[in-house]
N, C-alpha and C. Protein backbone atom coordinates (compact mmCIF):
# COMPACT_ATOMS: atom_id res chain seq x y z
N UNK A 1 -10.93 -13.54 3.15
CA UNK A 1 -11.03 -13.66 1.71
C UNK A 1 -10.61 -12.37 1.00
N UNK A 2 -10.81 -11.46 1.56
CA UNK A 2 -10.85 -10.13 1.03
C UNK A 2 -8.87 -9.64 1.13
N UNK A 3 -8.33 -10.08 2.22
CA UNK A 3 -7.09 -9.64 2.26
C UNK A 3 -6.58 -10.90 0.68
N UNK A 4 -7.05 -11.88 0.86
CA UNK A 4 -6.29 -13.08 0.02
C UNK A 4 -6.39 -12.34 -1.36
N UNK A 5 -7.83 -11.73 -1.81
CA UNK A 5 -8.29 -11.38 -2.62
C UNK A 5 -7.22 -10.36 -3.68
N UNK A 6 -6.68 -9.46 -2.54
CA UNK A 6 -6.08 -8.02 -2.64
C UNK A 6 -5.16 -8.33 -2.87
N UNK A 7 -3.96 -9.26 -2.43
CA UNK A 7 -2.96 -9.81 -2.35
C UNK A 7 -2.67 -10.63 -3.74
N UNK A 8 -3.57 -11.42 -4.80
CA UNK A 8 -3.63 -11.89 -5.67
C UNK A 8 -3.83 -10.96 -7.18
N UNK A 9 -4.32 -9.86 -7.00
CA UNK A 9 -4.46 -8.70 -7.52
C UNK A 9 -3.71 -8.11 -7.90
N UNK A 10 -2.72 -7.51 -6.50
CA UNK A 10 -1.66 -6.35 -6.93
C UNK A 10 -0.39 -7.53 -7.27
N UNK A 11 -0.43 -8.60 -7.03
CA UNK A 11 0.99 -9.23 -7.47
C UNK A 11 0.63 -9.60 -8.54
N UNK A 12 -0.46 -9.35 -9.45
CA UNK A 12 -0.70 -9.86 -10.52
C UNK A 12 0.42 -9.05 -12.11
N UNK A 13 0.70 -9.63 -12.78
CA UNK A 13 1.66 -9.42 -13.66
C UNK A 13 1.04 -8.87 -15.16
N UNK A 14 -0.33 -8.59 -14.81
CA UNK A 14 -0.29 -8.08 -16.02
C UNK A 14 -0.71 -6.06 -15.75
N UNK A 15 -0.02 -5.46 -15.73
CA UNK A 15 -0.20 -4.12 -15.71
C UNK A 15 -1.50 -3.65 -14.86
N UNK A 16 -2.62 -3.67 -16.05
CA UNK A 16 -3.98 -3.19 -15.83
C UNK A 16 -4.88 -3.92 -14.62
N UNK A 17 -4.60 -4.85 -14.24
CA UNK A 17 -4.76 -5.92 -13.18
C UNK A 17 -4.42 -4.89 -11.91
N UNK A 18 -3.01 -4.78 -12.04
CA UNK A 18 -2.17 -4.38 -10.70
C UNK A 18 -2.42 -2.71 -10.50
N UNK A 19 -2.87 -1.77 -11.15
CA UNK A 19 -3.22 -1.05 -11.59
C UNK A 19 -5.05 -0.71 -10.69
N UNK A 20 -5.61 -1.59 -11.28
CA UNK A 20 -6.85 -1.43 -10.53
C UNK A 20 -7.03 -2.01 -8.99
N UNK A 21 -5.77 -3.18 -8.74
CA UNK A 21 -5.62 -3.26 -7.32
C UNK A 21 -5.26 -2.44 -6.17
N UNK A 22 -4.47 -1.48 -6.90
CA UNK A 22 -3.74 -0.33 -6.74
C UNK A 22 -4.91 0.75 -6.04
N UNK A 23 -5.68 0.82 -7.08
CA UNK A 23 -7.20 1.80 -6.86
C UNK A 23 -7.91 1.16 -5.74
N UNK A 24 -8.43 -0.19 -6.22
CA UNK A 24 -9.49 -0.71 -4.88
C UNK A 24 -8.53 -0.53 -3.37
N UNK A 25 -7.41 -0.19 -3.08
CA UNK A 25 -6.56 -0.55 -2.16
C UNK A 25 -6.82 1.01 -1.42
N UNK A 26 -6.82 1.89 -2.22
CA UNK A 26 -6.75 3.13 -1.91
C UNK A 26 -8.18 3.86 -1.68
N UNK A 27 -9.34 3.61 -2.62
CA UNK A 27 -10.59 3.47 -2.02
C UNK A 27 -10.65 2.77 -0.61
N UNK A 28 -10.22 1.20 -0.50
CA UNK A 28 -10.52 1.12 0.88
C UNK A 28 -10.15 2.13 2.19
N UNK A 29 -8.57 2.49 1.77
CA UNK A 29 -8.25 3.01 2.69
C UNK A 29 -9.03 4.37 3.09
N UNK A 30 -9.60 4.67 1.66
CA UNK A 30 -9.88 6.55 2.17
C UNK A 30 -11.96 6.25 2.65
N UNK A 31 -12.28 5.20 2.21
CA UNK A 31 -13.52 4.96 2.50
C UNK A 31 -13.49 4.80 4.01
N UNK A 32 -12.57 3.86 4.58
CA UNK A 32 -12.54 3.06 5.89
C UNK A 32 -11.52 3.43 6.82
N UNK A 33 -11.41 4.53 7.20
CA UNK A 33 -9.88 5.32 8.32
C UNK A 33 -10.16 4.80 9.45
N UNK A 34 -11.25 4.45 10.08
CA UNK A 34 -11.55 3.42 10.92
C UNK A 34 -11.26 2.11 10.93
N UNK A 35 -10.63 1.73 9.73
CA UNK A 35 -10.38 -0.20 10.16
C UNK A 35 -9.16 0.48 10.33
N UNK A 36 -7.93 0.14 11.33
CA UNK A 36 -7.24 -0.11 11.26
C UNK A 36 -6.23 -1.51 10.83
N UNK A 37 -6.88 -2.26 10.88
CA UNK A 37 -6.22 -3.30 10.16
C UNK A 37 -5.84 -3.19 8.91
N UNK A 38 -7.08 -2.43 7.97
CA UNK A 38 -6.47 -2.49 7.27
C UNK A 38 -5.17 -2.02 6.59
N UNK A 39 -5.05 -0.66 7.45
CA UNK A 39 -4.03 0.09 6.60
C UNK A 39 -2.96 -1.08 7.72
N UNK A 40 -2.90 -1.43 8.72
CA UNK A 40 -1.68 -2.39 8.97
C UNK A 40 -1.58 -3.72 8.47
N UNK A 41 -2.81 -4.09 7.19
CA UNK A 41 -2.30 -4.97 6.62
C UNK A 41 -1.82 -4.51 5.01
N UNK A 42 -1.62 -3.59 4.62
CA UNK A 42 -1.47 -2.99 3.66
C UNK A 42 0.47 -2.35 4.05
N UNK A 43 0.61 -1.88 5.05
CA UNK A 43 1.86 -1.47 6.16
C UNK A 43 2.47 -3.05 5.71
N UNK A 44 2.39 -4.11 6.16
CA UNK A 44 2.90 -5.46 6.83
C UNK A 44 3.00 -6.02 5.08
N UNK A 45 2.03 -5.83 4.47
CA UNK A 45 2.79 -5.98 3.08
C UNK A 45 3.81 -5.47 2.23
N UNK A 46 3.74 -4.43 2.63
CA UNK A 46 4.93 -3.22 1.77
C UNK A 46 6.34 -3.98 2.61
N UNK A 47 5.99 -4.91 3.78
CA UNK A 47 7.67 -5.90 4.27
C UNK A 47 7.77 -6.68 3.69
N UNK A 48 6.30 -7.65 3.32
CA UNK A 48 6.46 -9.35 3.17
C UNK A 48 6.34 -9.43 2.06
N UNK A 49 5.62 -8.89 1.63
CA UNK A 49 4.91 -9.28 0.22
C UNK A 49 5.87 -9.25 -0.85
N UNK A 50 5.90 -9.90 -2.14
CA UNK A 50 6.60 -9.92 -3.33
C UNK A 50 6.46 -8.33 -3.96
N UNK A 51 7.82 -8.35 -4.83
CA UNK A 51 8.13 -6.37 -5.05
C UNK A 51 6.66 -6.16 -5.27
N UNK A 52 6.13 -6.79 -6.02
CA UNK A 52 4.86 -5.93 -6.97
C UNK A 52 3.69 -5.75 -6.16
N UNK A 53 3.86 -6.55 -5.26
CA UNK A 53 2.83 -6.50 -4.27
C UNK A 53 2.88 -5.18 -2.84
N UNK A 54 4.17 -5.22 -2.78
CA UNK A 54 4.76 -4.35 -1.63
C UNK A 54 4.60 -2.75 -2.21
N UNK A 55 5.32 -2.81 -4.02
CA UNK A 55 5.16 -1.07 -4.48
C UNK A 55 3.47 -1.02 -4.25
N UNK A 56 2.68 -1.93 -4.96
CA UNK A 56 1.42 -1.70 -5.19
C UNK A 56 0.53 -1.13 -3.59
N UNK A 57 1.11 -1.55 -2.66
CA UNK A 57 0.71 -0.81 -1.27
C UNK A 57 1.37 -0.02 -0.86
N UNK A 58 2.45 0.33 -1.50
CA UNK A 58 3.16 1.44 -0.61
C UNK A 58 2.32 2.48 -1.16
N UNK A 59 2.21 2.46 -2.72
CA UNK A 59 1.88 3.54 -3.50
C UNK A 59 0.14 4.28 -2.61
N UNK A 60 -0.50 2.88 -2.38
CA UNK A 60 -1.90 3.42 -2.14
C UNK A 60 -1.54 4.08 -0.92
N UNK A 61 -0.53 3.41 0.07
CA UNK A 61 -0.52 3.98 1.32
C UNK A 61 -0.09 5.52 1.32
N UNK A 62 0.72 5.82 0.14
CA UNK A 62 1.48 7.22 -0.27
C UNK A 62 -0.03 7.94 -0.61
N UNK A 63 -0.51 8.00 -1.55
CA UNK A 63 -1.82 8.92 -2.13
C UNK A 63 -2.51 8.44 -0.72
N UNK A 64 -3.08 7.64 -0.25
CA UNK A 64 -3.77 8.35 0.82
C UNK A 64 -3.36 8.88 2.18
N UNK A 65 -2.29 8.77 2.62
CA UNK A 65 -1.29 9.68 3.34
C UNK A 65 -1.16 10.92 2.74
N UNK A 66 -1.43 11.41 1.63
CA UNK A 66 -1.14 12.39 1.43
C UNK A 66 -2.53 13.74 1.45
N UNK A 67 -3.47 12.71 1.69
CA UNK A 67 -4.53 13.44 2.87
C UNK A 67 -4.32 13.91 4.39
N UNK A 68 -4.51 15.16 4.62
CA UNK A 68 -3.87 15.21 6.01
C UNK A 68 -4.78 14.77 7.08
N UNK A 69 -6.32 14.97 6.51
CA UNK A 69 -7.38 14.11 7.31
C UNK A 69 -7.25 12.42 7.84
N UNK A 70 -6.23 11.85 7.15
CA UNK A 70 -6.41 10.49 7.33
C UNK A 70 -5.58 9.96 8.55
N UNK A 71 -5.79 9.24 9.49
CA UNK A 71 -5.47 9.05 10.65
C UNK A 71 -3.92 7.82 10.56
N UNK A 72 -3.09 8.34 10.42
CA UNK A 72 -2.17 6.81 10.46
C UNK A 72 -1.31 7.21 11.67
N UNK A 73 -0.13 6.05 11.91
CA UNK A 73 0.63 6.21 12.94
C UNK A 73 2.33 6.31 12.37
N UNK A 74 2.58 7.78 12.88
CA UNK A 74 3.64 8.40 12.49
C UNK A 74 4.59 7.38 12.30
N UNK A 75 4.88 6.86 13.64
CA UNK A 75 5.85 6.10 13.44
C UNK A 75 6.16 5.18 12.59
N UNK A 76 5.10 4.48 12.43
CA UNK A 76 4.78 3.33 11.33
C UNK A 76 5.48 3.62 9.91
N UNK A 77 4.67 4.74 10.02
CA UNK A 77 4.74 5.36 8.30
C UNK A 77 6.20 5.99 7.73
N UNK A 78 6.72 6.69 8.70
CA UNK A 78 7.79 6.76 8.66
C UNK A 78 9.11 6.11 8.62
N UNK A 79 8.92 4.73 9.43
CA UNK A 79 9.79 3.64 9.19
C UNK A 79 9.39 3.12 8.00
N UNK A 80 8.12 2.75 7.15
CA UNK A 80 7.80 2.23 5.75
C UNK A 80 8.36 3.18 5.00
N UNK A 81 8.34 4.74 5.59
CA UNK A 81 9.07 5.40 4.33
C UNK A 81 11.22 5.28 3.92
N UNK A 82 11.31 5.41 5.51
CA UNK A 82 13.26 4.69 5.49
C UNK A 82 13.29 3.44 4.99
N UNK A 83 12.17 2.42 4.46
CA UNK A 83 12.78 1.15 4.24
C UNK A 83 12.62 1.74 2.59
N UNK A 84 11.49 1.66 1.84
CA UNK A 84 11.08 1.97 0.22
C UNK A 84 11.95 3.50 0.31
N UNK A 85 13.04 3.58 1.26
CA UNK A 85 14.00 4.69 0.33
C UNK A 85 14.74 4.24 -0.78
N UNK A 86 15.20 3.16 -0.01
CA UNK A 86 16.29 2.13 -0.72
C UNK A 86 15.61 0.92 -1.79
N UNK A 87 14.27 0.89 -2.53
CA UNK A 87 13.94 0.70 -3.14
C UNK A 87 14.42 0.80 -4.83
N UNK A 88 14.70 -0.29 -5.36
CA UNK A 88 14.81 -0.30 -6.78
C UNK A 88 14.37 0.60 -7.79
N UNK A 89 13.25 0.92 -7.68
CA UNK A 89 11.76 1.36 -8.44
C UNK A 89 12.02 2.86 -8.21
N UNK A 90 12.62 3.53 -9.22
CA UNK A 90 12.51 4.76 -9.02
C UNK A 90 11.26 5.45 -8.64
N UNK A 91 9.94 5.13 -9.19
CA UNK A 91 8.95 5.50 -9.01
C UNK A 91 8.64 5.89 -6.99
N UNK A 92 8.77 4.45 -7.07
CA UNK A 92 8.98 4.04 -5.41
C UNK A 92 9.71 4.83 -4.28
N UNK A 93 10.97 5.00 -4.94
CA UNK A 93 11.80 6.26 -3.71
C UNK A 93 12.10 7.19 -3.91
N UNK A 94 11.05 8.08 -4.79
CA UNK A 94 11.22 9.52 -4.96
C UNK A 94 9.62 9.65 -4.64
């Protein structure tokens, strides 16, 4: 329920919506460095998911990556970062 939840959120179209999905996404991650699922279901969206849904996790995955305490897998992260190079969204690939 909770992934369906998140997923309905950040693809949501009205700004302030996608915005606070954005936040709860990034709390989870920095609350919970132990689930791994989650940050690989947050990873697996930034592929599948619709644009707004995909920036809206890359972004959380960016601010909390940018903790050096937080445990992710290089490789992973690094291939999510060569794909959102080539991203539309200036915001997104700089």
């Amino acid at each position: 329920y909770l992934y369906k939840w998140l997923d309905n959120i950040l693809a949501c179209h009205d700004i302030r919506v996608h915005r606070l999905g954005c936040e709860v996404v990034i709390l989870l991650l920095e609350l919970n460095p132990d689930q791994s699922n989650l940050f690989n279901w947050a990873v697996d969206r930034c592929f599948t998911g619709s644009h707004q849904l995909a920036s809206g996790c890359f972004k959380a995955i960016a601010t909390v990556c940018g903790n050096r305490n937080y445990p992710f897998d290089l490789v992973t992260l690094l291939n999510l970062v060569l794909f959102k190079a080539s991203d539309s969204n200036r915001e997104i690939y700089e």
